[in-house]
N, C-alpha and C. Protein backbone atom coordinates (compact mmCIF):
# COMPACT_ATOMS: atom_id res chain seq x y z
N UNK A 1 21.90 -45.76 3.40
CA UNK A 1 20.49 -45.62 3.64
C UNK A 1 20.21 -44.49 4.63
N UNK A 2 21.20 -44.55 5.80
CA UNK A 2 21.14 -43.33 6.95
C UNK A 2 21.07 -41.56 5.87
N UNK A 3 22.14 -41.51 4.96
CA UNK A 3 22.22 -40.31 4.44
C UNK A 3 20.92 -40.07 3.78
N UNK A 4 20.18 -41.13 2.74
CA UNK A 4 18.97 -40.76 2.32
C UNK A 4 17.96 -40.28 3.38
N UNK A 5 18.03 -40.99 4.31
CA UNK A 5 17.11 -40.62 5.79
C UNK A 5 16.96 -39.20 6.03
N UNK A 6 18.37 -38.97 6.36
CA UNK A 6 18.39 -37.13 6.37
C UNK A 6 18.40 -36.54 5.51
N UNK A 7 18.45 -36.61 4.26
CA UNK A 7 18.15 -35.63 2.78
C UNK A 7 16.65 -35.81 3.26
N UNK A 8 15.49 -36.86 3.03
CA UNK A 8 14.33 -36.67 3.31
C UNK A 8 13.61 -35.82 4.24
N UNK A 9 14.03 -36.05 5.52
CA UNK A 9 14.08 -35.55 6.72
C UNK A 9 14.62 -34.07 6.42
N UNK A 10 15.34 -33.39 6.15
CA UNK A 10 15.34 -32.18 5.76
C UNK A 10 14.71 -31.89 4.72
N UNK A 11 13.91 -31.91 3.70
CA UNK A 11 13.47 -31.61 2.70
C UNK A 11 12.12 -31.45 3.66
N UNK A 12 11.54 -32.46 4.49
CA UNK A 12 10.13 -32.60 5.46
C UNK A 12 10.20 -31.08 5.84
N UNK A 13 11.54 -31.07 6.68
CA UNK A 13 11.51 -30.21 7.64
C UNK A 13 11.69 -28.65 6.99
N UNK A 14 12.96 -28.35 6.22
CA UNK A 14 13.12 -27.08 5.74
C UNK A 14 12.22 -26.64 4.44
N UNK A 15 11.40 -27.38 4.03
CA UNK A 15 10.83 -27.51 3.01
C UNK A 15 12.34 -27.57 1.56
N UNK A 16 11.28 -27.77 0.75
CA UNK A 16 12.36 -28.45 -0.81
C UNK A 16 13.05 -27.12 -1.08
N UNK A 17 12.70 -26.01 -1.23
CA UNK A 17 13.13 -24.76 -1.65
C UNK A 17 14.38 -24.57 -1.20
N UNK A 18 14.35 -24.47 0.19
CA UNK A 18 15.67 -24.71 1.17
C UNK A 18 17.07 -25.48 0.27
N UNK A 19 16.50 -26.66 0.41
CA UNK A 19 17.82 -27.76 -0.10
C UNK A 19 17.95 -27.70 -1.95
N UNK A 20 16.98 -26.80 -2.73
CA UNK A 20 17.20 -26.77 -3.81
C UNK A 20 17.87 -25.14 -4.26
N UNK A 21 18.25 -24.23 -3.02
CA UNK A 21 18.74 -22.74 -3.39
C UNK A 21 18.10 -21.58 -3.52
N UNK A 22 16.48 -21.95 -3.83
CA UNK A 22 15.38 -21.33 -3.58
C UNK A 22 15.28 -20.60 -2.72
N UNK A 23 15.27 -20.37 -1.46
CA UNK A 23 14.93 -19.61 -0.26
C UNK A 23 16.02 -18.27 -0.64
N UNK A 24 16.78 -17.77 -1.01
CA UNK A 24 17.36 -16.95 -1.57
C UNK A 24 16.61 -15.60 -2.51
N UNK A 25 16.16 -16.31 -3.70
CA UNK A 25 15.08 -16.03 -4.33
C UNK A 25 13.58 -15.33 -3.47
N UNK A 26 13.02 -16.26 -2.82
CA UNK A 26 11.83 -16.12 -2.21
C UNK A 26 12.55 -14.94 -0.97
N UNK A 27 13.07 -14.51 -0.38
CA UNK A 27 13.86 -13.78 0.42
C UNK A 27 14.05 -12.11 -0.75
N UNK A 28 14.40 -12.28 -1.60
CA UNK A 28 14.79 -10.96 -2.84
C UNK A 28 12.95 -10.67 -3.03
N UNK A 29 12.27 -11.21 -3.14
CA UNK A 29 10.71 -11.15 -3.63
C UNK A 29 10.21 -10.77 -2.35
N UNK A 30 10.44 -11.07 -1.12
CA UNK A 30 9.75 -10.87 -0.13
C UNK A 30 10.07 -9.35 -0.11
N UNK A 31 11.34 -9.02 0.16
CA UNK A 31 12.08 -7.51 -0.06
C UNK A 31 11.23 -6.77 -1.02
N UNK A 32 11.65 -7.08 -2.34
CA UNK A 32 11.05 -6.39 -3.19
C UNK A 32 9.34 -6.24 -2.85
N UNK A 33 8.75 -6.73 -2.53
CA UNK A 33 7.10 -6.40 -2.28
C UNK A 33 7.06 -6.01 -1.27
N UNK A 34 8.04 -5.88 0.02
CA UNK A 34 7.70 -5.03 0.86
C UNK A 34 7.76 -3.81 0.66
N UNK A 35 8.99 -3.45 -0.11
CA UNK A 35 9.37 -2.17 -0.33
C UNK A 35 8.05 -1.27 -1.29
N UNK A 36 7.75 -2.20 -2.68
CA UNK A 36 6.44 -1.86 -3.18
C UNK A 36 5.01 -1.32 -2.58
N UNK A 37 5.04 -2.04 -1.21
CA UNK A 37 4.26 -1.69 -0.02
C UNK A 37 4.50 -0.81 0.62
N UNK A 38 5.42 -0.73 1.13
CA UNK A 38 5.36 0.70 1.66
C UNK A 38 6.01 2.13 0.88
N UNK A 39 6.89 2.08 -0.46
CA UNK A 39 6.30 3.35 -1.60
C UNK A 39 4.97 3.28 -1.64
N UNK A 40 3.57 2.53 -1.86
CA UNK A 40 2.58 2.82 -2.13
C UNK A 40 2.09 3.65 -0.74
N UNK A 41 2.34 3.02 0.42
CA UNK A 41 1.41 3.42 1.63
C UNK A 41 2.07 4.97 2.20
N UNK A 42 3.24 5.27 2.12
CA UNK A 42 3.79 6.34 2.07
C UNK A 42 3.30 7.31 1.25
N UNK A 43 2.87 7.05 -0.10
CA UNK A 43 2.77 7.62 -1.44
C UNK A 43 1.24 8.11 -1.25
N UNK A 44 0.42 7.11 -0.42
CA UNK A 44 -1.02 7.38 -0.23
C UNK A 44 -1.07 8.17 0.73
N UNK A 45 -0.07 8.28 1.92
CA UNK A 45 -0.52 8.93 2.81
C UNK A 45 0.54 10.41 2.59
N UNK A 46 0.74 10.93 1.33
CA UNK A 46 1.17 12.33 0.79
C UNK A 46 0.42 12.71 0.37
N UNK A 47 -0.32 11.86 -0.35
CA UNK A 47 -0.99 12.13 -1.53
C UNK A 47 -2.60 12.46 -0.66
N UNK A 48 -3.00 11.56 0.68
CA UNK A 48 -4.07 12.44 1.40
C UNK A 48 -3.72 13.91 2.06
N UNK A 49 -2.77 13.99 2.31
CA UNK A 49 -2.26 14.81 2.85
C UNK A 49 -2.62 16.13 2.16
N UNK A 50 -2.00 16.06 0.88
CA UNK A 50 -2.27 17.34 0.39
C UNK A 50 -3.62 17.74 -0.49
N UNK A 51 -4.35 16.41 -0.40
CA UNK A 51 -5.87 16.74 -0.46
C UNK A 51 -6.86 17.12 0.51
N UNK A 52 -5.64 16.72 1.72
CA UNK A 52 -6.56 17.20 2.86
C UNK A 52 -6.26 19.02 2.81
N UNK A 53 -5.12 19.38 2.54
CA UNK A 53 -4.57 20.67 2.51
C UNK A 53 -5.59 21.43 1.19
N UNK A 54 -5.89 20.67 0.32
CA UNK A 54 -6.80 21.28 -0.98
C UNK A 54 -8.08 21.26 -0.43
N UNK A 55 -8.72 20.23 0.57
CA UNK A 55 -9.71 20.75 1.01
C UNK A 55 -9.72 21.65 1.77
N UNK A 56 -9.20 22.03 2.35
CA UNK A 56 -8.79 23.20 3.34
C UNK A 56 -8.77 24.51 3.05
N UNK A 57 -8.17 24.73 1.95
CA UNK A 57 -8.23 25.94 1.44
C UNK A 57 -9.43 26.57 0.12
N UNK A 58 -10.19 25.34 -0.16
CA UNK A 58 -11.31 25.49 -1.36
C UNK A 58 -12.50 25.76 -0.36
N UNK A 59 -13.22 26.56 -1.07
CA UNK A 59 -14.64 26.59 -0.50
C UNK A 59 -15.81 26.33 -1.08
N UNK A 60 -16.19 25.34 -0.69
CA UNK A 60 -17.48 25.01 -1.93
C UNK A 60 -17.87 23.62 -0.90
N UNK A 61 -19.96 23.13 -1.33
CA UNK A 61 -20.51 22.78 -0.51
C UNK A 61 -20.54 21.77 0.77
N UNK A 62 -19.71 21.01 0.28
CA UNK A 62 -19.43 19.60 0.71
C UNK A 62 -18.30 19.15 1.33
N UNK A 63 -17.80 20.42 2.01
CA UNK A 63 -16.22 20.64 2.10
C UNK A 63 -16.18 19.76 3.35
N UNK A 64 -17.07 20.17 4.46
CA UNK A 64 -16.72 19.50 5.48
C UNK A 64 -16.94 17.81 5.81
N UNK A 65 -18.04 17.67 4.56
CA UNK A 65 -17.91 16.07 4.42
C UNK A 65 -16.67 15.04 4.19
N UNK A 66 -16.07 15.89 3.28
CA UNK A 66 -14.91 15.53 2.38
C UNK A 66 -13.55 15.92 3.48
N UNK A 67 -13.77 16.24 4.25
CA UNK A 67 -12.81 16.69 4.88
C UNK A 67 -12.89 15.46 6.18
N UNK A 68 -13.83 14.90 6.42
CA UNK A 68 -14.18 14.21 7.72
C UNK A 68 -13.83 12.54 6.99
N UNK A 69 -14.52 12.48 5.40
CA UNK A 69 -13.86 11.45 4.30
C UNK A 69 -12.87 11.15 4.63
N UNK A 70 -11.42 12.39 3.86
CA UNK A 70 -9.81 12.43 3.75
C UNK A 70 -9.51 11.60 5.09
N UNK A 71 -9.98 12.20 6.27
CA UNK A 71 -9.19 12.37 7.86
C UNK A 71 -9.55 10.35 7.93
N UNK A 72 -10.69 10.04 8.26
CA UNK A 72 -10.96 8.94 8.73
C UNK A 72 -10.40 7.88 7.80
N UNK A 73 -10.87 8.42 6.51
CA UNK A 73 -9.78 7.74 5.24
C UNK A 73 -8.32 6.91 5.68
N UNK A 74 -8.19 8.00 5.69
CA UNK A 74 -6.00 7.89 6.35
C UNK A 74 -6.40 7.27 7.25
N UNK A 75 -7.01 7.33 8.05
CA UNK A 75 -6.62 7.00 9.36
C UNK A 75 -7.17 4.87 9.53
N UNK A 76 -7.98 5.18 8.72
CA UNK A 76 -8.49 3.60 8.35
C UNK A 76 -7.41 3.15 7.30
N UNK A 77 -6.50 3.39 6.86
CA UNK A 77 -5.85 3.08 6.39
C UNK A 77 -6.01 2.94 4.40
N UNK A 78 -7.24 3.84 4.55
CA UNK A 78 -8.15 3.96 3.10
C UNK A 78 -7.21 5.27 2.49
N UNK A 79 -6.03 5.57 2.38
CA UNK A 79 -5.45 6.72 2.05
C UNK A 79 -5.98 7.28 0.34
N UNK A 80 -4.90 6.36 -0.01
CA UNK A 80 -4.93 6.24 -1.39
C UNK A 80 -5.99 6.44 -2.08
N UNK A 81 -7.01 5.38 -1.90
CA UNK A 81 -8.07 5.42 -2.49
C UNK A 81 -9.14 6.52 -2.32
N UNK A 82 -9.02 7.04 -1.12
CA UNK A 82 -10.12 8.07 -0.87
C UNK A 82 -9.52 9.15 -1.27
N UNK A 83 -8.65 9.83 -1.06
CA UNK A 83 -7.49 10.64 -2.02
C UNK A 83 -7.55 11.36 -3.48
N UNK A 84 -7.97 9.53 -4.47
CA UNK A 84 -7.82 9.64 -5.32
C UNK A 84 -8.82 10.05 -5.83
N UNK A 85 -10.10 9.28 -4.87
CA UNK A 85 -11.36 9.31 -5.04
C UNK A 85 -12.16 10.99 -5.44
N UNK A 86 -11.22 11.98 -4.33
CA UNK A 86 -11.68 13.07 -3.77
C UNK A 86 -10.42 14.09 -5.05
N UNK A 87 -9.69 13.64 -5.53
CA UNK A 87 -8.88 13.94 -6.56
C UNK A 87 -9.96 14.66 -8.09
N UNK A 88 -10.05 12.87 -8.34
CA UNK A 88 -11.60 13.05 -9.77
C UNK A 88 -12.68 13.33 -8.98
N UNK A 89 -13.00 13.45 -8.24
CA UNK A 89 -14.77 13.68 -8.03
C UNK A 89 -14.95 14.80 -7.99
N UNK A 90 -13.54 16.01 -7.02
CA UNK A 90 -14.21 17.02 -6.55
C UNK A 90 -12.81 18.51 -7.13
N UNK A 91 -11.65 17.80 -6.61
CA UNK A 91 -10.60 18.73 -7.28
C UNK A 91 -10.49 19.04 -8.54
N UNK A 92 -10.38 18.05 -9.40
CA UNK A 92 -10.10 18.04 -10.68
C UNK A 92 -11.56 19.18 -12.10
N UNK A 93 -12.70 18.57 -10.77
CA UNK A 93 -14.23 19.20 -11.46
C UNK A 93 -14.20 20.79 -10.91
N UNK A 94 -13.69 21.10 -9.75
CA UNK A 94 -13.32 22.24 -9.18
C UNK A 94 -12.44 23.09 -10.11
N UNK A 95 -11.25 22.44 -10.57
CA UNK A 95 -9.93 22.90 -11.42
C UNK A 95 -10.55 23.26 -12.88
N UNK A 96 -11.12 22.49 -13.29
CA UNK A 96 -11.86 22.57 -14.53
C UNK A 96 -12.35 23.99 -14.72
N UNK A 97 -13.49 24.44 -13.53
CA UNK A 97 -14.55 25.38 -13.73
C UNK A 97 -13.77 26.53 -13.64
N UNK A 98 -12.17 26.98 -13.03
CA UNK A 98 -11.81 28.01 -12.93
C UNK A 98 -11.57 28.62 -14.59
């Protein structure tokens, strides 16, 4: 009866995953999505980078908006998205007209 006591009692405590081999698993997934996390956040903050460098060197109306966008962007941690944003809205319509 004592041994059932402590199988319970650890299952309470380490949760079931633990005593069923699980935590192994959940440990490989934690890895793997961190790593997914930071290729993306790395990836966003290249990818502002050299839109900040494309705004920099283009001249056309709205430059310094877009430029104050990129900076605070990154820096709020909005890389990616403002990036991408400033990618289709303004580079790509820019690239077009040449």
């Amino acid at each position: 009866m004592e041994s059932n006591a402590k199988t319970l009692f650890g299952a309470l405590i380490l949760g079931a995953g633990s005593i069923l081999g699980i935590s192994a698993l959940g440990g490989l997934l934690t890895t793997i999505l961190f790593a997914l996390i930071l290729i993306l956040t790395l990836g966003g903050l290249v990818f502002d980078v050299f839109m900040i460098i494309d705004c920099l060197n283009r001249d056309f109306e709205d430059r310094t908006i877009w430029l104050v966008i990129l900076i605070f962007g990154g820096l709020m941690g909005l890389a990616l998205p403002v990036a991408a944003v400033y990618y289709f809205a303004v580079k790509k319509k820019l690239d077009s007209k040449k």
